[in-house]
Protein backbone atom coordinates (compact mmCIF):
# COMPACT_ATOMS: atom_id res chain seq x y z
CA UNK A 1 46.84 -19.78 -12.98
CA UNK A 2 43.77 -18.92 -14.73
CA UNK A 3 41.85 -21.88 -13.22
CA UNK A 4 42.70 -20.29 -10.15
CA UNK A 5 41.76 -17.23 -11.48
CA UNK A 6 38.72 -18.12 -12.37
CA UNK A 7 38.17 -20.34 -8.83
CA UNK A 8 38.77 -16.76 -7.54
CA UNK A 9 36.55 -15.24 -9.21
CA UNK A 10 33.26 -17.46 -8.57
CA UNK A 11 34.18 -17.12 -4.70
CA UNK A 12 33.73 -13.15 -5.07
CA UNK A 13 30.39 -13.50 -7.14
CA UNK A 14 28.75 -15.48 -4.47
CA UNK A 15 30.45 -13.67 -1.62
CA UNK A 16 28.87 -10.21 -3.75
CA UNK A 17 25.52 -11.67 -4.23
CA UNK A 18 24.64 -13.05 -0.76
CA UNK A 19 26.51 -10.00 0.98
CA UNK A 20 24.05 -7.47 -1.30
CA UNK A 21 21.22 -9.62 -0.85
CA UNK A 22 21.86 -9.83 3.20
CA UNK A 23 22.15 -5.90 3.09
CA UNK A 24 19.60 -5.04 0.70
CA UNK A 25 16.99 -6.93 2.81
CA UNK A 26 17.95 -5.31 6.21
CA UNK A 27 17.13 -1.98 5.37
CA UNK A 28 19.77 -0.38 7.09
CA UNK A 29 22.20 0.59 5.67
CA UNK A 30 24.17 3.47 6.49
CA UNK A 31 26.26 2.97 2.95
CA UNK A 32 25.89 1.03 -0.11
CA UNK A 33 25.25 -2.66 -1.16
CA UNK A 34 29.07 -3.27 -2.08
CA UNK A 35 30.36 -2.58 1.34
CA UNK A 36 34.00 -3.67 1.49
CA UNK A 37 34.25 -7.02 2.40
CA UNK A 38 35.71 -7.55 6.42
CA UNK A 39 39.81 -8.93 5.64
CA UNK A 40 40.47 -12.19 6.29
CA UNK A 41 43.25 -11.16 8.61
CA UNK A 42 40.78 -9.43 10.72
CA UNK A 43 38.24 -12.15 10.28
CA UNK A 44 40.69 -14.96 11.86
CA UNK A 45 41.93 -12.63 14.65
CA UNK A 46 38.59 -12.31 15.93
CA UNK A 47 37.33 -15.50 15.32
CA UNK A 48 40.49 -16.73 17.54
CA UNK A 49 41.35 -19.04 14.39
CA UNK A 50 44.83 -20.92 14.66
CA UNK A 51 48.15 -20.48 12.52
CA UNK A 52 46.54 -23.77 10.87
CA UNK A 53 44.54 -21.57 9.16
CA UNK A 54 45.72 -18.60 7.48
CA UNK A 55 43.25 -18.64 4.91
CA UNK A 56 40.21 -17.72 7.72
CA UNK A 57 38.34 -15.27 6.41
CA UNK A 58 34.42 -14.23 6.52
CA UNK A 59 33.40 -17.27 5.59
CA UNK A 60 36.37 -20.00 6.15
CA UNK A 61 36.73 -21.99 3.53
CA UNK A 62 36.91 -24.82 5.54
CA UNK A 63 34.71 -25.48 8.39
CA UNK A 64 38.17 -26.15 11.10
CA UNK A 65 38.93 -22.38 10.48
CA UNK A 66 35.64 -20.80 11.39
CA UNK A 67 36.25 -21.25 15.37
CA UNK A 68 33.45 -23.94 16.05
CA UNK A 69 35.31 -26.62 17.23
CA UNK A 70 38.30 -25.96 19.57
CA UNK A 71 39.59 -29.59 17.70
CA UNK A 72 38.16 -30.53 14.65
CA UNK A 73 39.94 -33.41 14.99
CA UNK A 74 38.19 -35.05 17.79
CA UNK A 75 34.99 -32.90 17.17
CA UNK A 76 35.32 -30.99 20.56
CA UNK A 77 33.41 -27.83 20.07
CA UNK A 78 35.35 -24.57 21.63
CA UNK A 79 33.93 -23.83 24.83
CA UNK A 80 32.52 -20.38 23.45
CA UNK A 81 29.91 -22.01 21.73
CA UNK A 82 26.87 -22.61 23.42
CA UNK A 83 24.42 -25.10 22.46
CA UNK A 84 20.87 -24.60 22.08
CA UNK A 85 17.79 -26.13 20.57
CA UNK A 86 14.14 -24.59 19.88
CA UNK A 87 11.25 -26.02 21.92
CA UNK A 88 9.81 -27.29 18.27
CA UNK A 89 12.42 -27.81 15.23
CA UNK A 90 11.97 -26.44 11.81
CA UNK A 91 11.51 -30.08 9.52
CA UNK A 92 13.92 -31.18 7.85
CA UNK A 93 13.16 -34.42 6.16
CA UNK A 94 13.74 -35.96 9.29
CA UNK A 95 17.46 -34.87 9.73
CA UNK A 96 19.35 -34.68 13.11
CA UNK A 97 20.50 -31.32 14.14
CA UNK A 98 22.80 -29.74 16.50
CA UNK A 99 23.14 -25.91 16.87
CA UNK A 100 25.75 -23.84 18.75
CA UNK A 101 25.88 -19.71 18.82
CA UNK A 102 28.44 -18.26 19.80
CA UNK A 103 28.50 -14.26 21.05
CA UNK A 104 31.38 -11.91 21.85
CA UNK A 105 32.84 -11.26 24.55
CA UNK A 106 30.68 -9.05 26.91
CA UNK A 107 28.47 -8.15 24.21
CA UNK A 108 24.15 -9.34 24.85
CA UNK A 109 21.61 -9.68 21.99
CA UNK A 110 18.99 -6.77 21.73
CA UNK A 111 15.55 -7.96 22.41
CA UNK A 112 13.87 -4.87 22.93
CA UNK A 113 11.48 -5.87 20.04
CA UNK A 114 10.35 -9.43 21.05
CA UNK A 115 9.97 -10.24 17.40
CA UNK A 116 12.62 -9.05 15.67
CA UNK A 117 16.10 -9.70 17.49
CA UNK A 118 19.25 -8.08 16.89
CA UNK A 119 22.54 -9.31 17.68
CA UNK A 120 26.11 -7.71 18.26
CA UNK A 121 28.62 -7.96 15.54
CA UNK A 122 30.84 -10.97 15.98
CA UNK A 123 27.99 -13.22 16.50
CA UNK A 124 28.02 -16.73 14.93
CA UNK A 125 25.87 -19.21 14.56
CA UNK A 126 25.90 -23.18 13.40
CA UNK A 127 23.69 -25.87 12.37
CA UNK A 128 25.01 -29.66 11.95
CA UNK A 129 22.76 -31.78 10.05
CA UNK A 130 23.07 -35.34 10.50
CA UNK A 131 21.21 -38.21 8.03
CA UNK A 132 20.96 -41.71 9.72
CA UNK A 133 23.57 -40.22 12.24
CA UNK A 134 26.09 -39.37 9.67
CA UNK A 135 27.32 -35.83 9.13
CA UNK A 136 26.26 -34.25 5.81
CA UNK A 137 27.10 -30.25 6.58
CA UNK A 138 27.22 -27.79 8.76
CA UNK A 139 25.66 -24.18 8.34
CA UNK A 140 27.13 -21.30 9.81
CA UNK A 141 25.89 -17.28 9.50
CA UNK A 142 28.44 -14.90 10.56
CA UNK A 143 27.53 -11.28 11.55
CA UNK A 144 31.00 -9.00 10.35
CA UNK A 145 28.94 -5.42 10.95
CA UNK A 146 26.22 -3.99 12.11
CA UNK A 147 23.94 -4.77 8.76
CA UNK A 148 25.92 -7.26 7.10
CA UNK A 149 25.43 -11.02 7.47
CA UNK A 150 27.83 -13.73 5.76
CA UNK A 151 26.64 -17.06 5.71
CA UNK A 152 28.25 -20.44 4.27
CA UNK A 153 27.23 -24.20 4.52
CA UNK A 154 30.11 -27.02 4.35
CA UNK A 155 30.05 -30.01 3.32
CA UNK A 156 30.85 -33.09 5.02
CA UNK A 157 33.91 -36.00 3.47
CA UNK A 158 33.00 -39.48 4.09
CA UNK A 159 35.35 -40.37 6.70
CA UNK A 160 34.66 -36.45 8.82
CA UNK A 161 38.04 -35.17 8.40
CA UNK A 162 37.48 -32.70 6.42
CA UNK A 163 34.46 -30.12 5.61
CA UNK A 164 35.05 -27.81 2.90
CA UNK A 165 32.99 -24.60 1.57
CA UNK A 166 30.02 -25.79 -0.77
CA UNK A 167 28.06 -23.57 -3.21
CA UNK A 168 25.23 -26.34 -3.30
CA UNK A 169 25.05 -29.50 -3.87
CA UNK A 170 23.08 -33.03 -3.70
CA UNK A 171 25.36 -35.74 -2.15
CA UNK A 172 24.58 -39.30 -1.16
CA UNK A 173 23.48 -40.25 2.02
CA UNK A 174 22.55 -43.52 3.52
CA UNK A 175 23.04 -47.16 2.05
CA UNK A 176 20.40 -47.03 -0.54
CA UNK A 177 20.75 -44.61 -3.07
CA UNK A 178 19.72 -41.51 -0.94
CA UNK A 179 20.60 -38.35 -1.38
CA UNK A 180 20.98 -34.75 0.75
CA UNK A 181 20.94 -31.47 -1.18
CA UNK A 182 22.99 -28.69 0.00
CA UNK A 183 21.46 -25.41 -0.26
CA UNK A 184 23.06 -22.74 -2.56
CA UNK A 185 23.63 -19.11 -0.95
CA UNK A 186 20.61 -17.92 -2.77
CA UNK A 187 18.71 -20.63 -1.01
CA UNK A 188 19.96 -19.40 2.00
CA UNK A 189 18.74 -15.73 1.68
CA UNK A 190 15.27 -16.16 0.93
CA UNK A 191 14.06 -17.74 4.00
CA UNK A 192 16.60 -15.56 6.27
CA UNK A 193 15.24 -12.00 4.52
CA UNK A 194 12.30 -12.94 6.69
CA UNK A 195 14.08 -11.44 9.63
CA UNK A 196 15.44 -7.81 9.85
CA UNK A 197 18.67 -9.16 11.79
CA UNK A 198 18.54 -12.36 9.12
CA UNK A 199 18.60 -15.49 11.88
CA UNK A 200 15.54 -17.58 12.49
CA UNK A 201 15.48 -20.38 15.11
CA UNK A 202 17.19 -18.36 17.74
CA UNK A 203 14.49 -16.05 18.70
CA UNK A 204 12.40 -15.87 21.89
CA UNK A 205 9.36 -18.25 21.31
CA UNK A 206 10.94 -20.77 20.36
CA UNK A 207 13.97 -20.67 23.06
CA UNK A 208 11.01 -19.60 25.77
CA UNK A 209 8.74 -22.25 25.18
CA UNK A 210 8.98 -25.56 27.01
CA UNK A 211 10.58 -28.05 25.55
CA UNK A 212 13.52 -25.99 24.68
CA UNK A 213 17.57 -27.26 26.07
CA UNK A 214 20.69 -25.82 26.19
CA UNK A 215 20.75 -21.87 25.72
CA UNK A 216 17.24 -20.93 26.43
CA UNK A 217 15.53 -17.83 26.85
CA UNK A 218 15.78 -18.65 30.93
CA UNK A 219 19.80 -19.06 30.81
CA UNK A 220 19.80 -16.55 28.59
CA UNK A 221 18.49 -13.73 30.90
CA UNK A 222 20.45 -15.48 33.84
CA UNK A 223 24.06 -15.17 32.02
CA UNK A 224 22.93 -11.66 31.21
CA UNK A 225 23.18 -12.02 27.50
CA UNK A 226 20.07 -10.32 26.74
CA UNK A 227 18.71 -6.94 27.19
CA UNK A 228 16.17 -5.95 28.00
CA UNK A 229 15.45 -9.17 30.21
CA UNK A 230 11.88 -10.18 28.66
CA UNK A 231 9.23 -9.96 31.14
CA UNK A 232 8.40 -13.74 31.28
CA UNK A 233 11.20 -15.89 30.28
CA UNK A 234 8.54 -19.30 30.44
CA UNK A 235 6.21 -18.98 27.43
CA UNK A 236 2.99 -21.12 27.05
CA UNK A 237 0.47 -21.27 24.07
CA UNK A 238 -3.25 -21.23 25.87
CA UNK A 239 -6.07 -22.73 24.54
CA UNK A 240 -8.65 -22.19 22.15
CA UNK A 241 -11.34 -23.84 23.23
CA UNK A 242 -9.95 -27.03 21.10
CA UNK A 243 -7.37 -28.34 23.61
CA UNK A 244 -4.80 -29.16 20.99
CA UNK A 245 -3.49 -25.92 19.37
CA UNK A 246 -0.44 -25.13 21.31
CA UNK A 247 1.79 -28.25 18.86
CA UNK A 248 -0.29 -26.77 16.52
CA UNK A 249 0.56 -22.94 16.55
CA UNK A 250 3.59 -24.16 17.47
CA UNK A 251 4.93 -26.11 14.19
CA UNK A 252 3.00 -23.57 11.99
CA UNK A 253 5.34 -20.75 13.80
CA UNK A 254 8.48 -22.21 13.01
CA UNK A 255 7.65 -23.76 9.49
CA UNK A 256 5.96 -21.33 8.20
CA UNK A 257 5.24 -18.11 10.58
CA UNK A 258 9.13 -17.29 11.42
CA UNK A 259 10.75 -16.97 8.08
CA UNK A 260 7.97 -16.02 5.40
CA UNK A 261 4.41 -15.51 6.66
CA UNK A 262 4.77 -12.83 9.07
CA UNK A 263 4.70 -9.03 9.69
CA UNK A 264 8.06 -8.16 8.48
CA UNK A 265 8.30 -6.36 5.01
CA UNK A 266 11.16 -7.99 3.62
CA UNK A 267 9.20 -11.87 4.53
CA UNK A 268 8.03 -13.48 1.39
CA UNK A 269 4.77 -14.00 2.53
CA UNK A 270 4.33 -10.37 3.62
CA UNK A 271 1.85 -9.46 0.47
CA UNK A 272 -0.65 -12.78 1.39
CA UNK A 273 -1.49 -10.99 5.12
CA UNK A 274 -1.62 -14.68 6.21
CA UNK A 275 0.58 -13.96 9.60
CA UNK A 276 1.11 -17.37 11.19
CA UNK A 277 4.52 -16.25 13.59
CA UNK A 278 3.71 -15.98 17.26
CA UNK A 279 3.67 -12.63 19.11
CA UNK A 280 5.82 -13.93 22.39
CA UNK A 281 4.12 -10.80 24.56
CA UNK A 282 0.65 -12.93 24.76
CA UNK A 283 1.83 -16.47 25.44
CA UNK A 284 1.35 -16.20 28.94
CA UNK A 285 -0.74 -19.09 28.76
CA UNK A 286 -3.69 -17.29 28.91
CA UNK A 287 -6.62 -18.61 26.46
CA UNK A 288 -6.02 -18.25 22.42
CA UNK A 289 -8.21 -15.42 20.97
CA UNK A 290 -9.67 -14.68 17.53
CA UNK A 291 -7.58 -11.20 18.07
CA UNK A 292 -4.28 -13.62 17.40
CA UNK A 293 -2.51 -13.23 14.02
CA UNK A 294 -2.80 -17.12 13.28
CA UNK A 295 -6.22 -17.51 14.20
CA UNK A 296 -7.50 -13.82 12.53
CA UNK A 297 -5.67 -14.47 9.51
CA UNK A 298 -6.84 -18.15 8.59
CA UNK A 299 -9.81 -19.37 9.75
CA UNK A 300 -12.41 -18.76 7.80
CA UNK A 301 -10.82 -16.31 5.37
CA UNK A 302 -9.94 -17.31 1.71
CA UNK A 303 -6.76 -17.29 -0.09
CA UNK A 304 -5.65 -14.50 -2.38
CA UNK A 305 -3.98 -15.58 -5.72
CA UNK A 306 -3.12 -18.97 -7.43
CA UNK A 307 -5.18 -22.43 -8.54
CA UNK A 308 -6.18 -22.03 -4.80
CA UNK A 309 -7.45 -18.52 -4.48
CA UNK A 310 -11.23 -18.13 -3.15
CA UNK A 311 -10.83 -20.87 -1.31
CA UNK A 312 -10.47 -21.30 2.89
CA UNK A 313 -7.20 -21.30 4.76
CA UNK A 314 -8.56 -23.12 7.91
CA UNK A 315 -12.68 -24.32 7.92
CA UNK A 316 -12.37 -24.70 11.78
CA UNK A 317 -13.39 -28.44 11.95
CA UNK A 318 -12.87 -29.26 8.39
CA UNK A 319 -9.42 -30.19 7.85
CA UNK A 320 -9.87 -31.55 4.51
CA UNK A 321 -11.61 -28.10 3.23
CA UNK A 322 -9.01 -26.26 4.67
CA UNK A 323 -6.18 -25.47 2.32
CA UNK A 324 -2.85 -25.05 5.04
CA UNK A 325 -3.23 -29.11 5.06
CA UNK A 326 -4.04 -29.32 1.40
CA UNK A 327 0.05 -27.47 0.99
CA UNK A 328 1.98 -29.10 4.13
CA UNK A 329 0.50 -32.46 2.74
CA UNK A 330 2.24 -32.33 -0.78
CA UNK A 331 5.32 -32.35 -2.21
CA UNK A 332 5.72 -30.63 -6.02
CA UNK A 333 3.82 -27.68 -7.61
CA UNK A 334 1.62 -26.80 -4.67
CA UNK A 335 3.76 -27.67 -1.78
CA UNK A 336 4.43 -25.60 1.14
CA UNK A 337 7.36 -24.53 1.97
CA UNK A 338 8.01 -24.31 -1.48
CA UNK A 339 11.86 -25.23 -0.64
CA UNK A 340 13.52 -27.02 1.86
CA UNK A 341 12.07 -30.25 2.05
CA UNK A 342 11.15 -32.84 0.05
CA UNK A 343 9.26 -34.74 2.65
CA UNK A 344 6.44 -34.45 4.17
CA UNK A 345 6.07 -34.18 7.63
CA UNK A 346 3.65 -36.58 7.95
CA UNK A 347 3.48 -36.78 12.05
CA UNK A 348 3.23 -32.84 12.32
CA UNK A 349 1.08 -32.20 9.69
CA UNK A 350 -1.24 -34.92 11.38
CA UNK A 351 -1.34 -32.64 14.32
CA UNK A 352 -2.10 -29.40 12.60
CA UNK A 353 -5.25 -31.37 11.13
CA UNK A 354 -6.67 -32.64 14.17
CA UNK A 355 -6.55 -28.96 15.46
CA UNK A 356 -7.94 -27.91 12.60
CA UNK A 357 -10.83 -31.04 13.60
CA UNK A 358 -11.26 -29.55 16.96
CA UNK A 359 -11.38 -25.66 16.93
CA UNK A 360 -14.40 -24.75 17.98
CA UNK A 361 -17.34 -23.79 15.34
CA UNK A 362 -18.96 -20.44 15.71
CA UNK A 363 -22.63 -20.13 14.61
CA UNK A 364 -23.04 -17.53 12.53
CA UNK A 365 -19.45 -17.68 11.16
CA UNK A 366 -19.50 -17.36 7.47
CA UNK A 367 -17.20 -20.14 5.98
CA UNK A 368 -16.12 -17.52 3.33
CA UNK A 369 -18.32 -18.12 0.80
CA UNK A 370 -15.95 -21.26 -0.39
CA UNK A 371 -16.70 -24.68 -2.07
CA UNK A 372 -14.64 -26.52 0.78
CA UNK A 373 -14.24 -29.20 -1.68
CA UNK A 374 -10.33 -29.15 -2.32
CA UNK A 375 -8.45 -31.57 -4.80
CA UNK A 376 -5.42 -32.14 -4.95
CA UNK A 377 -5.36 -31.88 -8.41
CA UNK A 378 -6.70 -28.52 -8.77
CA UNK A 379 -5.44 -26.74 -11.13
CA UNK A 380 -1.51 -27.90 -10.56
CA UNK A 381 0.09 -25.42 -12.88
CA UNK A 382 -0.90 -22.43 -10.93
CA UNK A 383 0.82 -22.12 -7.49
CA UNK A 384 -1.01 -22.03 -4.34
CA UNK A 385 -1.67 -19.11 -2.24
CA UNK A 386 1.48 -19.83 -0.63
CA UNK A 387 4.56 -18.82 0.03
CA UNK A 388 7.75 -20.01 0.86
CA UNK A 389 10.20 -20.56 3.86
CA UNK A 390 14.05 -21.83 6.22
CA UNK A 391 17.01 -22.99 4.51
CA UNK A 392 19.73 -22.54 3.68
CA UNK A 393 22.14 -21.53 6.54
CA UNK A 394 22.25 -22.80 10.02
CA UNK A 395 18.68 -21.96 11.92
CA UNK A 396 21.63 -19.75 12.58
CA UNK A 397 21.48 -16.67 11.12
CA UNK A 398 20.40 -17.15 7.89
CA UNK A 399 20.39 -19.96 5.94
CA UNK A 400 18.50 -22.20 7.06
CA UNK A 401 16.40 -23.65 1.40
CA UNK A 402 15.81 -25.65 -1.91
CA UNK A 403 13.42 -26.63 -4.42
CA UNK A 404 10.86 -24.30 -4.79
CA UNK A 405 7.24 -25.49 -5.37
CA UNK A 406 6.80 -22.01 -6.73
CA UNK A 407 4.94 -22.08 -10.13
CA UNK A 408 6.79 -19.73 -12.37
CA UNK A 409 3.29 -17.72 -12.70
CA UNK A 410 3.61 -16.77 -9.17
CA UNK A 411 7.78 -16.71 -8.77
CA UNK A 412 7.68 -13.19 -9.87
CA UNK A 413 8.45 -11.65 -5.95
CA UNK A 414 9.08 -14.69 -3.92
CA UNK A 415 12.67 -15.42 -2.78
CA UNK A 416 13.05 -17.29 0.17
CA UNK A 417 16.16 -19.00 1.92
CA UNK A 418 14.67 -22.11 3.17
CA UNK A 419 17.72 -21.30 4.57
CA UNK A 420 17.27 -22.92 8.33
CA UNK A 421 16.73 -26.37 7.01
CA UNK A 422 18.03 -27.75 3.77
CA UNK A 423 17.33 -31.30 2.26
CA UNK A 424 15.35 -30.72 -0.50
CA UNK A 425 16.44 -30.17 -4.06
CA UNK A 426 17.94 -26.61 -4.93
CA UNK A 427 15.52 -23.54 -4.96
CA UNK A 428 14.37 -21.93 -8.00
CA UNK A 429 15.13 -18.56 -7.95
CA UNK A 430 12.31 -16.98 -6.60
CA UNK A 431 13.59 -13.61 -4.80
CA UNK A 432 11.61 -11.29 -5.54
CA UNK A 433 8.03 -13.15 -5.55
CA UNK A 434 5.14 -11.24 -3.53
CA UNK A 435 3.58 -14.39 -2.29
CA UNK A 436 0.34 -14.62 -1.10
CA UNK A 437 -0.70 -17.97 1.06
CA UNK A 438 2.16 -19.89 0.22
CA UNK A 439 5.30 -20.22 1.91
CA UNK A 440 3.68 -21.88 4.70
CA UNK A 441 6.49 -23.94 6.39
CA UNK A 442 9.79 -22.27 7.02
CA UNK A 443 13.17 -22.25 8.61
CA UNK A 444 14.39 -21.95 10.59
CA UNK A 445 15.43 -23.73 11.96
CA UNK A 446 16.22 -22.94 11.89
CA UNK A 447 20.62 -21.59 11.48
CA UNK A 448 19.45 -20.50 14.12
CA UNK A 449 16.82 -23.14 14.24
């Protein structure tokens, strides 16, 4: 009994502390933090659970009860879950990913502020996460009311038939010695507070660029499941004069630009003004301007705090003087995203340089004043300018993050779910850091990735 007791009792601290933190961060609350929790009763009814699972609450324990699959079993996946996936995926150390959302009955998602989504109560969203084709969890964010977001990941047996809850965890993957780490619900909630309605890869540039399959921003105005319908429904980065920015813009929107480094108060990259997330109202494939977030708020301007402040974001034609590839090219202290991965993306990051290489030069264009001459060894005990990003829930809502790279000098206001894309060792707890350039990559993907 009081092993039970006390089993109890863990479950209702984490359900408390990533409830709170989910309201908390959405800033609107019409009551307070500890808002009773939805029953379990109510939960299964509307989640159209079966008698197999009485114990279906907001989260299941077990991923069978949460309604994804229609049999767990054979691994069909109930037909109200639609499957989507973003024109460019949030890394994940090179993970397979599937993604399903699932809306209510005659309800449609609120888009009537391109950049910040909001979506009817019932919603649910997953993220399956596959290493060398083998299931390691599933992430699932679970709107119960109109600010309140629960979220859970669940971890994968050996032989698939079963998936329990997890709190976090690193498990073994692959045949030689490998491992996975699960993201903990505080890993999950400081990537998601990025977003006022919490999920990241489910959002309209990265369903409305090409590229994207399943539930897109297209078949989403067709089934009428949005409203307003968007004015353009096929997005396309332009150019900037470089011919290879639209990957580019693309990857640093979803790594880095969704979750942390964006407009949105409650991101933890707000305080570094380094805004790297797409506005979806100008990619009408017209050309890139300087006026654009990512290009006014990187090239050519310096960082703000840590062993890298002073020095360049983006040197337009200087990769290796520009400090975004100095952070997406490491993995420890200065790393960027701080959580979520512990590998670098070697192909993508290859990409952003090359850009970088090719953007035009402007004569006359001060190149802020900086030594461009950036080691990798400078100064490693201070963090970057960076901030973190995506993980730990399904790109769905709001999980989709780990280790952070923050140093503790600059941990002071950054939490951030890497919460779209786990894999990487479990996030210090950085929630309430004010990050300035870090947090680079992201997220989502994204749950809701």
């Amino acid at each position: 009994m009081t092993r039970a007791l006390a089993a109890f009792a863990a479950f209702a601290a984490w359900v408390a502390a990533c409830s709170s933190g989910t309201l908390e961060a959405t800033g609107s609350l019409d009551g307070s933090s500890d808002a009773p929790f939805p029953p379990a009763t109510d939960a299964a009814a509307e989640g159209g659970v079966t008698p197999d699972c009485p114990d279906a609450g907001a989260p299941a324990t077990t991923l069978a009860c949460t309604g994804l699959y229609a049999s767990f079993a054979t691994k069909e996946v109930a037909a109200s879950a639609q499957a989507y996936a973003p024109a460019t995926p949030l890394w994940s150390d090179g993970a397979q990913k599937s993604r399903w959302i699932e809306l209510p009955p005659a309800t449609t998602i609120d888009v009537t502020d391109p950049n910040e989504w909001t979506f009817p109560v019932g919603t649910k969203l997953f993220k399956e996460f596959r290493v060398d084709g083998k299931r390691v969890e599933t992430r699932m964010f679970q709107k119960v009311k109109s600010d309140y977001w629960v979220y859970a990941t669940y971890a994968w047996s050996a032989d698939d038939t079963d998936a329990p809850i997890s709190y976090g965890a690193t498990v073994p993957v692959g045949t030689d010695g490998g491992t996975w780490v699960i993201p903990t619900p505080d890993d999950c909630d400081n990537c998601h507070r990025g977003r006022s309605d919490r999920i990241l890869g489910f959002e309209q540039v990265g369903l409305g660029l090409a590229g994207a399959t399943g539930l897109t921003l297209a078949q989403l105005v067709a089934q009428g499941l949005v409203t307003p319908p968007p004015a353009s429904v096929n997005l396309k980065i332009g150019d900037d004069g470089s011919g290879l920015d639209a990957p580019a813009l693309g990857w640093l929107h979803v790594n880095c630009g969704v979750t942390c480094h964006n407009a949105n108060p409650g991101a933890s990259g707000y305080g570094a003004g380094m805004l790297l997330r797409l506005d979806p109202t100008l990619l009408d494939g017209g050309a890139v301007t300087s006026s654009w977030d990512p290009i006014r708020t990187t090239e050519n301007v310096p960082c703000i705090s840590g062993s890298v402040q002073g020095m360049p974001r983006i040197v337009p034609g200087d990769s290796a003087a520009s400090v975004i590839i100095q952070l997406v090219s490491e993995r420890g202290t200065l790393q960027m995203p701080p959580v979520g991965s512990r590998v670098v993306d070697t192909t993508d990051v290859a990409t952003v340089a090359s850009w970088i290489e090719h953007i035009p030069v402007v004569a006359g264009v001060p190149d802020a004043g900086v030594d461009s001459g950036i080691d990798a060894g400078t100064d490693a005990g201070g963090s970057p300018d960076a901030s973190s990003e995506d993980a730990s829930a399904p790109d769905a809502g709001a999980p989709d993050a780990n280790d952070s790279g923050l140093d503790a000098t600059l941990a002071s206001d950054a939490s951030e779910d890497a919460g779209e894309d786990g894999g990487a060792p479990p996030a210090a707890d950085a929630s309430d850091a004010t990050i300035s350039d870090a947090g680079l990559l992201d997220a989502s993907d994204d749950a809701a990735d």
